[in-house]
Structures are given as structure tokens and as C-alpha cells.
C-alpha atoms as a PDB file:
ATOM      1  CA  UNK A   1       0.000   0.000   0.000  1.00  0.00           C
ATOM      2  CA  UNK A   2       1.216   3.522  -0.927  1.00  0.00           C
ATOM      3  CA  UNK A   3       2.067   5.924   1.605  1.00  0.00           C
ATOM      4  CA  UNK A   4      -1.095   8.078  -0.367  1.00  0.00           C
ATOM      5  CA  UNK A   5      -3.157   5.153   0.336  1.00  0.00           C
ATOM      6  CA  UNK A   6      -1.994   4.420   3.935  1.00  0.00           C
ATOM      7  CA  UNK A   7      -2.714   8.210   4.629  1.00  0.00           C
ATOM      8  CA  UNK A   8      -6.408   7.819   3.412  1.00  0.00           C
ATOM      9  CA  UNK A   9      -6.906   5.187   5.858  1.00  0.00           C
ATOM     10  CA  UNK A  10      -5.873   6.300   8.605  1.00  0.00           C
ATOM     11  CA  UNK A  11      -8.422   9.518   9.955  1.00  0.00           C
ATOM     12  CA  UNK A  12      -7.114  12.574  10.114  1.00  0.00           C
ATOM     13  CA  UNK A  13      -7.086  13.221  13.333  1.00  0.00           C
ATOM     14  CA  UNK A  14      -4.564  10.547  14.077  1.00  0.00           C
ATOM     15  CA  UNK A  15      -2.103  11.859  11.668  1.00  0.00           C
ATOM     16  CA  UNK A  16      -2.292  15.189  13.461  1.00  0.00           C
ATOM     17  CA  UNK A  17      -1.803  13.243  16.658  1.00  0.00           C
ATOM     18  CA  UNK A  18       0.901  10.798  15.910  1.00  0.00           C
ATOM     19  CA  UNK A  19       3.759  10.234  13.537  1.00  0.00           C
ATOM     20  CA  UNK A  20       3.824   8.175  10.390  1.00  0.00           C
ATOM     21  CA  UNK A  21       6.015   5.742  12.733  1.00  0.00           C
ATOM     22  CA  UNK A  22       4.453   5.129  15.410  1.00  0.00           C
ATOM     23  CA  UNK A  23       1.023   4.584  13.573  1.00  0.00           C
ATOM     24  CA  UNK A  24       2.523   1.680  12.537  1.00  0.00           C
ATOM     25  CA  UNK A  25       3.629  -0.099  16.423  1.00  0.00           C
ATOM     26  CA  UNK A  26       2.007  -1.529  18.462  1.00  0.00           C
ATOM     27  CA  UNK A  27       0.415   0.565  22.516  1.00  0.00           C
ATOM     28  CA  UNK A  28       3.296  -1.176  24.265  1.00  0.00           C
ATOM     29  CA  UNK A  29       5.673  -0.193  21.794  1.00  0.00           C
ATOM     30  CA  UNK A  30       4.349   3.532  21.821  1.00  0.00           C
ATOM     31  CA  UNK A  31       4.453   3.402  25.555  1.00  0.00           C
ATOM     32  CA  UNK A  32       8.109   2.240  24.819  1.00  0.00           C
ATOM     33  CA  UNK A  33       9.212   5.212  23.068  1.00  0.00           C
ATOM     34  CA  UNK A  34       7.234   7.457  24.816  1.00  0.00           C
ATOM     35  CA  UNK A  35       9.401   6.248  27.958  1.00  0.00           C
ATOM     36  CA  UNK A  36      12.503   6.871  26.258  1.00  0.00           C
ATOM     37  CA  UNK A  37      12.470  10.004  24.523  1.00  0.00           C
ATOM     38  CA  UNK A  38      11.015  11.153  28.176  1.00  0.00           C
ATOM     39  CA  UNK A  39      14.343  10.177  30.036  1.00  0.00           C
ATOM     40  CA  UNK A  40      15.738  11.315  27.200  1.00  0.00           C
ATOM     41  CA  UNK A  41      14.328  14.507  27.905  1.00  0.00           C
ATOM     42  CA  UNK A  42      15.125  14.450  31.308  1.00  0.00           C
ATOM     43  CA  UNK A  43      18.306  14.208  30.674  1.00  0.00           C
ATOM     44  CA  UNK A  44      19.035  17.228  28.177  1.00  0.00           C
ATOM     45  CA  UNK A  45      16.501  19.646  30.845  1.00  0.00           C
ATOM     46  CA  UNK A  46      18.778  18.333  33.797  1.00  0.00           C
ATOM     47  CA  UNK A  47      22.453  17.770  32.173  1.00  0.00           C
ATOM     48  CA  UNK A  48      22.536  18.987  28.818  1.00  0.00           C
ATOM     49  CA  UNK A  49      23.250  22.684  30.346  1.00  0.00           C
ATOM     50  CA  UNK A  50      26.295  25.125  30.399  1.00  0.00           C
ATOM     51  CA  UNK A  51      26.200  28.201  31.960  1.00  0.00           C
ATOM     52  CA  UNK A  52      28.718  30.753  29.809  1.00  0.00           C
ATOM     53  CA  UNK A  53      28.885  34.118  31.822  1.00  0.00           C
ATOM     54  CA  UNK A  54      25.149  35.150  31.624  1.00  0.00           C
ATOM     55  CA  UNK A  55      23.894  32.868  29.005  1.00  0.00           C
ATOM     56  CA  UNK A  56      22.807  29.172  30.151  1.00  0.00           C
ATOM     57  CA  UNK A  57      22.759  26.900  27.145  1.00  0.00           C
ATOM     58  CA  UNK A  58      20.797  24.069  26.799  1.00  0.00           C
ATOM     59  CA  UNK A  59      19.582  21.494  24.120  1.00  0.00           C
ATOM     60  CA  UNK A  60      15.777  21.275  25.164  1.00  0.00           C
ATOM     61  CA  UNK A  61      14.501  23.467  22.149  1.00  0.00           C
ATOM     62  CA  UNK A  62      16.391  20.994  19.929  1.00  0.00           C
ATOM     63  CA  UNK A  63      15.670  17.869  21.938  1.00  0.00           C
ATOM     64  CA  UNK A  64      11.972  18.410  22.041  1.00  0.00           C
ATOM     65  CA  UNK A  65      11.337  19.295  18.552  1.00  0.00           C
ATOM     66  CA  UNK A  66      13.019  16.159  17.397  1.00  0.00           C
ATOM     67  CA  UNK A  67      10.945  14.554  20.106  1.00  0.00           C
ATOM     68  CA  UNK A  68       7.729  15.480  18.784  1.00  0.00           C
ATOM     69  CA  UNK A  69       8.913  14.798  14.912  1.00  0.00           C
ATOM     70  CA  UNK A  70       9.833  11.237  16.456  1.00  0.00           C
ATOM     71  CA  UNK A  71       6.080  10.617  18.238  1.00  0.00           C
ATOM     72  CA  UNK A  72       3.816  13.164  17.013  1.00  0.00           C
ATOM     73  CA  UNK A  73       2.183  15.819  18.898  1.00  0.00           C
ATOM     74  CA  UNK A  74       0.090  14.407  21.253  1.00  0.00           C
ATOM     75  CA  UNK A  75       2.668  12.136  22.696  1.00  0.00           C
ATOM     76  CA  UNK A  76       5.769  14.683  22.041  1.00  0.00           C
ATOM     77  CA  UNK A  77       3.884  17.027  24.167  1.00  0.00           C
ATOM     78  CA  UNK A  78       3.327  14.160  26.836  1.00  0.00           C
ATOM     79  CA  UNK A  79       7.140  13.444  26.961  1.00  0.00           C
ATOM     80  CA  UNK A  80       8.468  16.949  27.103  1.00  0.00           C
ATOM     81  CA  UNK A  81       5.806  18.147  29.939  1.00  0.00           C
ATOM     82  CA  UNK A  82       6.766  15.150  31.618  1.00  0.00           C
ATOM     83  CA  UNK A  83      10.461  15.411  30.762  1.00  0.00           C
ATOM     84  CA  UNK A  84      10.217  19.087  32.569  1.00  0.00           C
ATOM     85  CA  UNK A  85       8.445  18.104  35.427  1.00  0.00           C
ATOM     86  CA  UNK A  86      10.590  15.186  36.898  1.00  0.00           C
ATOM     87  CA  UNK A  87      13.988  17.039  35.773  1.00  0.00           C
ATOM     88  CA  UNK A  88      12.409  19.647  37.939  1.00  0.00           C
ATOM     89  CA  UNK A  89      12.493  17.136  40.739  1.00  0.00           C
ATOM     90  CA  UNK A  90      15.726  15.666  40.214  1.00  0.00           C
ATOM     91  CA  UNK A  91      17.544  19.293  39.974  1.00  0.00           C
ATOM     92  CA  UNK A  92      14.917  21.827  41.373  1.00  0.00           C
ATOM     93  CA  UNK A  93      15.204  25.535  41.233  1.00  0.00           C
ATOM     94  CA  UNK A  94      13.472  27.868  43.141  1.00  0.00           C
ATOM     95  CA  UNK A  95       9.312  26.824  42.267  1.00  0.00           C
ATOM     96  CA  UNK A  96       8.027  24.171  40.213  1.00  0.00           C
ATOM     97  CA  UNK A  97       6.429  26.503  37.092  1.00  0.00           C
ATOM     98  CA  UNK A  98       3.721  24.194  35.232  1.00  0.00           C
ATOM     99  CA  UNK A  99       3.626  26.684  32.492  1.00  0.00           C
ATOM    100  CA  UNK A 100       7.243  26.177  31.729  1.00  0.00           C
ATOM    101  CA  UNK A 101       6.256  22.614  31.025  1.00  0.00           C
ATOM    102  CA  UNK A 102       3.678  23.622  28.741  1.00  0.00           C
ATOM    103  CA  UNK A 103       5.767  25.926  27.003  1.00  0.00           C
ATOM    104  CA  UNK A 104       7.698  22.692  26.909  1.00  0.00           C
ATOM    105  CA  UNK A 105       5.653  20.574  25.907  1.00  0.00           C
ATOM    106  CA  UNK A 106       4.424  22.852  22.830  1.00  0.00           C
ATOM    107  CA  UNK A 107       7.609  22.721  21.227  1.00  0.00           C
ATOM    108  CA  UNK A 108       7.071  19.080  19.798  1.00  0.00           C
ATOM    109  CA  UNK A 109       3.591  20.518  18.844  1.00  0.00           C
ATOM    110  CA  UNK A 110       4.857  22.865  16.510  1.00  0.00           C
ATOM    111  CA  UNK A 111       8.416  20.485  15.581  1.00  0.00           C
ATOM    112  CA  UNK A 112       5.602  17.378  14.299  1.00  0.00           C
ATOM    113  CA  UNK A 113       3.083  19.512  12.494  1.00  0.00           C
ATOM    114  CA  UNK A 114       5.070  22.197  10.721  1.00  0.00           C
ATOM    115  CA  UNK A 115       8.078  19.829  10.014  1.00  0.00           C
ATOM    116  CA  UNK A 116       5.975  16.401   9.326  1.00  0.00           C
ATOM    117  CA  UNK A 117       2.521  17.589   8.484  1.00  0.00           C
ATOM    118  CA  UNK A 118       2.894  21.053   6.440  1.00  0.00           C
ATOM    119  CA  UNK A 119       2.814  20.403   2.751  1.00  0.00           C
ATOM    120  CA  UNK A 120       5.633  22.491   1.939  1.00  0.00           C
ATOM    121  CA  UNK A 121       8.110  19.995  -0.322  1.00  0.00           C
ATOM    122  CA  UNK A 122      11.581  20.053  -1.546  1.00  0.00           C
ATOM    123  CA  UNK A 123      14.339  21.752  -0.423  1.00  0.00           C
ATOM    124  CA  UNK A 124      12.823  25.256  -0.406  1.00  0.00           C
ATOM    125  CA  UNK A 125       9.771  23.861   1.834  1.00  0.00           C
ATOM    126  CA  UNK A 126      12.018  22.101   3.970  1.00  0.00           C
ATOM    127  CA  UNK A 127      14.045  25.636   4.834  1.00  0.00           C
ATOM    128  CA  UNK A 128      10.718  27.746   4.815  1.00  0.00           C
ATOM    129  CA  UNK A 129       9.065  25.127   7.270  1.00  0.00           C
ATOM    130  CA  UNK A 130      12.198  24.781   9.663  1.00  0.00           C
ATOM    131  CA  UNK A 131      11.910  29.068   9.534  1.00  0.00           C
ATOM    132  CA  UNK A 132       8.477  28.657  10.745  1.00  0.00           C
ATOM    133  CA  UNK A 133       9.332  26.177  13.140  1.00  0.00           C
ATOM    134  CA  UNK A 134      12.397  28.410  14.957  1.00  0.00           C
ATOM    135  CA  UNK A 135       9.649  31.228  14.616  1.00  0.00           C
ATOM    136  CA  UNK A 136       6.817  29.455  16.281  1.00  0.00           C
ATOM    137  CA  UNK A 137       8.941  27.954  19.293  1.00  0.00           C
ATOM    138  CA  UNK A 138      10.439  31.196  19.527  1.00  0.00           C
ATOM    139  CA  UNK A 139       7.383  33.791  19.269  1.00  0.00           C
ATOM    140  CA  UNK A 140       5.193  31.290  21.798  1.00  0.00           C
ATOM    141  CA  UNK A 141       7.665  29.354  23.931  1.00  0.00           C
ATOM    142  CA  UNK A 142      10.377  31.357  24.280  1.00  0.00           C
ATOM    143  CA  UNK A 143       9.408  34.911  24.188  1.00  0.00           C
ATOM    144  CA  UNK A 144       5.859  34.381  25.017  1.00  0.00           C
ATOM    145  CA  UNK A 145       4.836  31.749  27.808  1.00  0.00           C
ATOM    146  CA  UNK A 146       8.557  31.124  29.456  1.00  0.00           C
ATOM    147  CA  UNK A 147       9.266  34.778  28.984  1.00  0.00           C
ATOM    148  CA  UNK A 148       5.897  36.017  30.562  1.00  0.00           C
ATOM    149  CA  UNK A 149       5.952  33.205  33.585  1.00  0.00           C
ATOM    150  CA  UNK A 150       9.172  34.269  34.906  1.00  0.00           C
ATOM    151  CA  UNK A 151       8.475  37.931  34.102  1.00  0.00           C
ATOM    152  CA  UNK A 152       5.440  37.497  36.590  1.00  0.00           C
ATOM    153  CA  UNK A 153       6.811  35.226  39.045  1.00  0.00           C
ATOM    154  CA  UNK A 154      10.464  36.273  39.605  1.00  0.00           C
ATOM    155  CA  UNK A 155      10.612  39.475  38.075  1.00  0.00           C
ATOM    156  CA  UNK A 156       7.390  41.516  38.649  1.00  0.00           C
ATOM    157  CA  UNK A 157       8.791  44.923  38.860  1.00  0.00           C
ATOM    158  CA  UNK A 158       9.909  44.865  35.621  1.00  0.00           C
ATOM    159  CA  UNK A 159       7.159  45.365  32.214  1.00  0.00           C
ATOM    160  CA  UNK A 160       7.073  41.963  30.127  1.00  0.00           C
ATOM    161  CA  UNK A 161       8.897  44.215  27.699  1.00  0.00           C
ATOM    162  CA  UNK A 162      11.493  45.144  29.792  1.00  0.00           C
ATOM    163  CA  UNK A 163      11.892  41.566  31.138  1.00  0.00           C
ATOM    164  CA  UNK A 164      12.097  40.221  27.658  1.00  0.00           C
ATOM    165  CA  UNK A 165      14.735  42.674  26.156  1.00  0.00           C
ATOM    166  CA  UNK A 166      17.145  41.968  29.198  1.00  0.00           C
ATOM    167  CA  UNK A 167      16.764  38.421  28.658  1.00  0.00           C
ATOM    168  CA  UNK A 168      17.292  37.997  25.437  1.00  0.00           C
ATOM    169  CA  UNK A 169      19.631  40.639  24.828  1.00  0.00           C
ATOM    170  CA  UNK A 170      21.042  41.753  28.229  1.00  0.00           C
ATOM    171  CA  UNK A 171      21.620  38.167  29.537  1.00  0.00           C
ATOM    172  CA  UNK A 172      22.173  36.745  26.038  1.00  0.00           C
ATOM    173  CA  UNK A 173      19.856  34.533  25.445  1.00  0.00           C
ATOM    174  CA  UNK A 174      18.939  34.798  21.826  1.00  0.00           C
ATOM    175  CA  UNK A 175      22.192  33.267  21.397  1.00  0.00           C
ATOM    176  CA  UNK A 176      21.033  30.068  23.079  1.00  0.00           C
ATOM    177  CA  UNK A 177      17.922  30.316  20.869  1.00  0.00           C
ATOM    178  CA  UNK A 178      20.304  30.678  17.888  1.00  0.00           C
ATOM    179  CA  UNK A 179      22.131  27.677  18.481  1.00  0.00           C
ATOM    180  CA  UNK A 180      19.429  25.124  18.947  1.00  0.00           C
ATOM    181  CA  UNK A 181      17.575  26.171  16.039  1.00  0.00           C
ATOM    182  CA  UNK A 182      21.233  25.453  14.326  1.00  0.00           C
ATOM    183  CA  UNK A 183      21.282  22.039  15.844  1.00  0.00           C
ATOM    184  CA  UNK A 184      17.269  21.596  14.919  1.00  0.00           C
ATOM    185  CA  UNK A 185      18.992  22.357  11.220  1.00  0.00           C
ATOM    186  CA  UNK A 186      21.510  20.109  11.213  1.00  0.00           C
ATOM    187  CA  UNK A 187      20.121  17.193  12.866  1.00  0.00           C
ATOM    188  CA  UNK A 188      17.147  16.804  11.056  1.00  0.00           C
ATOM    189  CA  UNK A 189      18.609  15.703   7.905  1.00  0.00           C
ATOM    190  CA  UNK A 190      20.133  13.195   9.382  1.00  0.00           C
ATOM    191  CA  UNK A 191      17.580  11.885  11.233  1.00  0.00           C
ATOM    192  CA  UNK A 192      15.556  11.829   8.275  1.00  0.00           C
ATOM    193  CA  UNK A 193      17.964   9.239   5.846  1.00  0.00           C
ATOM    194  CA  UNK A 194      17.095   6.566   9.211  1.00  0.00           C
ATOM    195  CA  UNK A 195      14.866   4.839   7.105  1.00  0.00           C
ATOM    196  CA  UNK A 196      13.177   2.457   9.697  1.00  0.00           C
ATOM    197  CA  UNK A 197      11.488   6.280  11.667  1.00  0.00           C
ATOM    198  CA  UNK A 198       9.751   6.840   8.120  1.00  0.00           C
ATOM    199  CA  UNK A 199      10.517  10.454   8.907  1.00  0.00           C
ATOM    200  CA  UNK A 200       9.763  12.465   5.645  1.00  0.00           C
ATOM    201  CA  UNK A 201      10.457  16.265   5.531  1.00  0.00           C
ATOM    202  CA  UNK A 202      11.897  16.601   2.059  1.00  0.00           C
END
């Protein structure tokens, strides 16, 4: 059966939901990868970080994108809110934020359906959707709902303009931002020619 065929069979919905690969296994299997790519998670949210004067570096833009290209949305988002939540408890600081997890967990979101779901093909698509992609995480994750939380939590005395301008550009940031969208770039190629995901961007 043809991947057009295959994609008129299953509803819509699902294909919103969950990636062409894991369609295909079986619940334990999905509950399997859902697992991993949560301790995987974990891991980049809790280790995966280097402080550099003001700047603190860390894969988890990159990490979760990939993570929701690799499951889909629904379960991307499951494994990166979950991935924030028990890093949280295995290297807390200061109060547990929920809406930092969902800022987390909206990064997959946007990684599955812009990446694996917008029809924009060939080369040209692939750069235009991976700009919309940085954009997206950026505009709503970054500078929206993790800018905004700590901007009303930690930093009240400050406008969310104010706030947002010293972190991105005071503290540095953007240059964080700018690297993981440079990983997102690089990696995803590569993940793509692993034929047995059934990742297609190009």
C-alpha cells in the first residue's frame, strides 16, 4: 500500500496526533518510546546545560522538537511536559512553574506539524518550514509563555517588555535560541535518511 493510500486510511485526526512511525507499532511499543524520549528529555533539561557568563545553554529546544517529529504531537507534548516536570524534581530551582512545562511541551507541537505535516516539499519547503518552526517555538515558547511566567513570578517589577529585552539581549539569550535552532537544522537531515522512523520532511 502507498504511503497516499496508507494516509487515506488512517483519519485525520490521528495523523495530526501521531507520527507516520508510530502509527505503525504496536500501545506497548508507543508506551516504549514514549518512555525513552522522556528520560531522554530528562536528561538534556537536567544535564545537557552550560552556563557561559550570563547565558545558560541548553539542548531542550532541539531535543523536544526532534521529540515530537519522532512521536507526534500528542505524545511529544506528553514526553516533554513530563520530561520538565521530573527534571524539575531531580535538579529543582526555586518553584516548580507548570507553564514552563507547557511551554515545553508545545515545542514538539509545533516540531511534528510544521516539520511532518505542512505540505511544503523540496528543499525550499524544507528551509521555509524549519523558519516557521524556529519562529513558532520562539514567538510562543520562548518569548511568550517562558518569557511572561518568569516575568510574573520572579521578576514583577519589571514590564514583560522590559523583562524580555534583558533576557534575550542583556543576559544573552537569543544566542542560546540561535544555536538550537542550528542544531534543529543540522540534525534533522540526518535523522531523516534513518529509514526504519519513516521520517519524511523533504
Amino acid at each position: 500500500m502507498s504511503t497516499q493510500e496508507k494516509s487515506s486510511v488512517v483519519p485525520f485526526w490521528k495523523r495530526l496526533l501521531f507520527s507516520d512511525f508510530l502509527l505503525e507499532t504496536s500501545y506497548a511499543k508507543k508506551i516504549a518510546y514514549v518512555s525513552l524520549l522522556t528520560a531522554f528529555t530528562v536528561i538534556a533539561n537536567t544535564f545537557f546545560e552550560y552556563k557561559f557568563f550570563a547565558v545558560q545553554f541548553s539542548l531542550t529546544i532541539v531535543v523536544s522538537v526532534l521529540a515530537g517529529v519522532f512521536l507526534g504531537s500528542l505524545l511529544g507534548f506528553c514526553a516533554c511536559f513530563l520530561g520538565d516536570l521530573i527534571g524539575f524534581f531531580l535538579h529543582p530551582f526555586g518553584a516548580y512553574l507548570p507553564w514552563i512545562g507547557i511551554s515545553t511541551g508545545l515545542m514538539p507541537v509545533f516540531g511534528f506539524l510544521i516539520l511532518c505535516r505542512l505540505p511544503l516539499k523540496g528543499k525550499a519547503g524544507l528551509a521555509i518550514r524549519l523558519l516557521l518552526v524556529n519562529l513558532a517555538v520562539f514567538i510562543v515558547c520562548t518569548a511568550g509563555i517562558t518569557a511572561l511566567t518568569l516575568n510574573l513570578v520572579w521578576y514583577p517589577s519589571l514590564t514583560y517588555f522590559e523583562f524580555l529585552f534583558t533576557r534575550l539581549f542583556v543576559e544573552g539569550q537569543i544566542w542560546n535560541t540561535l544555536l538550537n535552532a542550528a542544531l534543529l537544522c543540522g540534525f534533522l537531515p540526518v535523522l531523516s535518511k534513518i529509514k526504519p522512523l519513516k521520517i519524511k520532511i523533504v
